[in-house]
C-alpha atoms as a PDB file:
ATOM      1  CA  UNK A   1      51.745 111.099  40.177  1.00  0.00           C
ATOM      2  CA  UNK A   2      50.562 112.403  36.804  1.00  0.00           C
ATOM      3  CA  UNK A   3      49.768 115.705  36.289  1.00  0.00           C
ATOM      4  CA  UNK A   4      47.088 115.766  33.348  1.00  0.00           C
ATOM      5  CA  UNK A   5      46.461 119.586  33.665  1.00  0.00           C
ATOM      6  CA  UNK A   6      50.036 120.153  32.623  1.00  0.00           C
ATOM      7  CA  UNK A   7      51.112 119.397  28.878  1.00  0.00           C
ATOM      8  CA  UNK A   8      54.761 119.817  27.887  1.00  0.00           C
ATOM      9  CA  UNK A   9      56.434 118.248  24.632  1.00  0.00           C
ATOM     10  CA  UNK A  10      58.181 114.995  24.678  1.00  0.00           C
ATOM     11  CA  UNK A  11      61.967 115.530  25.485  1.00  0.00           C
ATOM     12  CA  UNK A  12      64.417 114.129  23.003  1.00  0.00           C
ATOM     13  CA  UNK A  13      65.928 110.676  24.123  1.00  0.00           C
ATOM     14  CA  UNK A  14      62.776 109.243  24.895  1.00  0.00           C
ATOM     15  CA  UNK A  15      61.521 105.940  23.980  1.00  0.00           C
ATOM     16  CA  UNK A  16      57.676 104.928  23.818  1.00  0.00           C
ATOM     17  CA  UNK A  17      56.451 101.904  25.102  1.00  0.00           C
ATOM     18  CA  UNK A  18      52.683 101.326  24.293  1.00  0.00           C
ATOM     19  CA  UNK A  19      50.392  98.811  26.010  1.00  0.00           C
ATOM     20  CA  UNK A  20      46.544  98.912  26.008  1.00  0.00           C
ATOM     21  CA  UNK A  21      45.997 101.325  28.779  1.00  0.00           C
ATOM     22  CA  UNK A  22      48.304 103.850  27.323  1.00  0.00           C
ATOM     23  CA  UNK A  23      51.383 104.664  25.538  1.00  0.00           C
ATOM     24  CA  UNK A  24      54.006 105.843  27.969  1.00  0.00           C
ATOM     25  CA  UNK A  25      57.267 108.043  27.668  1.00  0.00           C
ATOM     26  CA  UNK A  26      60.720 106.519  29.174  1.00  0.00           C
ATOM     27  CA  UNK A  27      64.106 109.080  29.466  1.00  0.00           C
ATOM     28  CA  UNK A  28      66.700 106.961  28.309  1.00  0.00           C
ATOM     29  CA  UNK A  29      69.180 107.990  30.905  1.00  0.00           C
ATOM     30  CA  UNK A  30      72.380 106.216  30.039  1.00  0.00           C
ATOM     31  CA  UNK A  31      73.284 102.539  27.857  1.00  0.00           C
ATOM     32  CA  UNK A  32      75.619 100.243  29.408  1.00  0.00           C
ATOM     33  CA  UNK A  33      77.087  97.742  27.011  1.00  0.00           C
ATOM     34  CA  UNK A  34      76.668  93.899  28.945  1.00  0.00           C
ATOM     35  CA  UNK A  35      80.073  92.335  27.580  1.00  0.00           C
ATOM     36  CA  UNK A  36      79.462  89.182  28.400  1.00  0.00           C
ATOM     37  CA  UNK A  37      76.135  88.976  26.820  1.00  0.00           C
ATOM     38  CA  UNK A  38      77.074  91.159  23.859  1.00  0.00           C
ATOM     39  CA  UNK A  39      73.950  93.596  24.081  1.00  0.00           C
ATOM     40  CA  UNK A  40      73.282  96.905  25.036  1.00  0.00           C
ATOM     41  CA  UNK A  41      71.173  97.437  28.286  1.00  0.00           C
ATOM     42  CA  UNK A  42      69.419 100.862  29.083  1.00  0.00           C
ATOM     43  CA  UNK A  43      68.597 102.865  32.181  1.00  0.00           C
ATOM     44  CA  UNK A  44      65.077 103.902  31.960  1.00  0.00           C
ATOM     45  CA  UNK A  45      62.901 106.293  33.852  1.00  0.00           C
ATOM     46  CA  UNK A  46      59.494 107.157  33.602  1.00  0.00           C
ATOM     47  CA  UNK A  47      58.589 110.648  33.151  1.00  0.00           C
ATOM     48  CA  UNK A  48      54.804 110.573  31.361  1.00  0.00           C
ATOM     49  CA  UNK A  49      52.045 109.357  29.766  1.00  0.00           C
ATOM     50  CA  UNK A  50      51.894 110.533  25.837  1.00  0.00           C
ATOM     51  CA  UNK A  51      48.931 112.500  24.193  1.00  0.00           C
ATOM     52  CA  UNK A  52      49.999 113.170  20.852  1.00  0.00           C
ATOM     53  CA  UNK A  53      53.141 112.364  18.626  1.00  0.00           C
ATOM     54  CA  UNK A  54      54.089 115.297  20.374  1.00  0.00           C
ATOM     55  CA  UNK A  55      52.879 115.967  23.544  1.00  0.00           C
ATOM     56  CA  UNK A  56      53.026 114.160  26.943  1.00  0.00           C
ATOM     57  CA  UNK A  57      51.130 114.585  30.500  1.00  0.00           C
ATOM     58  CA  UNK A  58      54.364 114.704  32.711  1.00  0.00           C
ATOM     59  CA  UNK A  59      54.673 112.915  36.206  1.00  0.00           C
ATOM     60  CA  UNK A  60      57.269 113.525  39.083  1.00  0.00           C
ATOM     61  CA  UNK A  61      60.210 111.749  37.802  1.00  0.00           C
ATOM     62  CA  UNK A  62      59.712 114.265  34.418  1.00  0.00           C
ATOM     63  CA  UNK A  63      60.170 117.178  36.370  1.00  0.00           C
ATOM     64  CA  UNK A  64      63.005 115.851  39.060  1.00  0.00           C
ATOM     65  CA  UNK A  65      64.656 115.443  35.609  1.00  0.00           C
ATOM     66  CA  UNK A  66      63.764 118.753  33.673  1.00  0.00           C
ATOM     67  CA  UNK A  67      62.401 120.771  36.326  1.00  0.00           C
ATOM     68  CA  UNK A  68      59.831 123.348  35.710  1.00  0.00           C
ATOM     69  CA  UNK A  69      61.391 124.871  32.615  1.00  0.00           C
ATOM     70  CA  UNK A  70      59.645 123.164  30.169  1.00  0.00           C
ATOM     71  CA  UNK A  71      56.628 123.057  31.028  1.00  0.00           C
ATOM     72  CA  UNK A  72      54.498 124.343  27.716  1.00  0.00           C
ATOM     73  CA  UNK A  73      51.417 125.305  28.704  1.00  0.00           C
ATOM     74  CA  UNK A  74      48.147 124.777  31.551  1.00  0.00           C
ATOM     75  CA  UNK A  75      44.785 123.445  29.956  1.00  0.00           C
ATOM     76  CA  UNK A  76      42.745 125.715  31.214  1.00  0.00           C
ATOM     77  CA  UNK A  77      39.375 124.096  30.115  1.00  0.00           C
ATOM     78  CA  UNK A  78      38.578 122.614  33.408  1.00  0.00           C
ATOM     79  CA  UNK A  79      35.538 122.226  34.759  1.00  0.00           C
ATOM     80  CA  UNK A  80      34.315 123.883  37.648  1.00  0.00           C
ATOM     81  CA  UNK A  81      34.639 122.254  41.074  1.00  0.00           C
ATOM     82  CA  UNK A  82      31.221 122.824  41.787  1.00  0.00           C
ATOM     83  CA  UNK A  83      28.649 123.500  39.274  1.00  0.00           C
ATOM     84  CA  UNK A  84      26.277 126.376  38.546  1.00  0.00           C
ATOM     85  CA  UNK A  85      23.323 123.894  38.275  1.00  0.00           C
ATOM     86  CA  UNK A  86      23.766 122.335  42.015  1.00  0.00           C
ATOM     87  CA  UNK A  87      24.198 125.776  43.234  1.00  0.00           C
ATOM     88  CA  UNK A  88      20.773 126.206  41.564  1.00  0.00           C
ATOM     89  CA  UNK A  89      19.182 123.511  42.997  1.00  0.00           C
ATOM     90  CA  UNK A  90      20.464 123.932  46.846  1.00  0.00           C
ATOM     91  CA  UNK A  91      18.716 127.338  46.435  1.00  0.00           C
ATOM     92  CA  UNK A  92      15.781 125.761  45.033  1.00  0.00           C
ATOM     93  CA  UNK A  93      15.095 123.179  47.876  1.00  0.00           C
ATOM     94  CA  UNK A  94      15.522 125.832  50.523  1.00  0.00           C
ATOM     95  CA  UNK A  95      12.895 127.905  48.904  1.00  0.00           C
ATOM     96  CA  UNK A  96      10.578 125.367  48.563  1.00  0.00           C
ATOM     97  CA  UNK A  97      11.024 124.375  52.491  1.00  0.00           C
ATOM     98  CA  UNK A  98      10.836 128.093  53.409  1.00  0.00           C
ATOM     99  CA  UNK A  99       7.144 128.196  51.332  1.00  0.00           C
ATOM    100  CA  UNK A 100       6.003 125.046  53.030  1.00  0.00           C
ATOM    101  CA  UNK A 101       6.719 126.423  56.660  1.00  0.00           C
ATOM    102  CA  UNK A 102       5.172 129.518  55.754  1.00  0.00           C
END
């Protein structure tokens, strides 16, 4: 699962693989070299979704790697889970139904 409310900065031996919906970060974990085929074959996990050149939205696999130490920093621009301008208008309804019994 992604966790977009948590940036942390790509890890070195990464590779980038982008596609239309996103460009996504892969941990290299090891190489094997196929003898036969004469080619190099890599063990790839993946551990986020990339922002910036920099930055990445980390999943699971990112911190069963890592763990929690790098995480950077929180966004802490969320929005609220309910907003001031329902809350408003709940209050405003009731009133309205308490004048019209009255």
């Amino acid at each position: 699962m992604n966790k977009k409310k948590i940036i942390v900065e790509i890890p070195k031996n990464t590779k980038i693989h982008r596609k239309e919906s996103g460009n996504y970060v892969y941990y290299v974990e090891r190489t094997d070299y196929i003898k036969e085929k004469k080619y190099y074959k890599e063990k790839r996990t993946l551990i986020g979704r990339m922002i910036d050149e920099k930055t990445m939205n980390p999943n699971d696999n990112y911190f069963e790697i890592f763990g929690d130490v790098k995480v950077k920093e929180k966004v802490l621009n969320e929005a609220p889970e309910f907003s001031d301008t329902l809350k408003v208008g709940n209050n405003y309804v009731i009133n309205k139904i308490c004048e019209e019994k009255e």
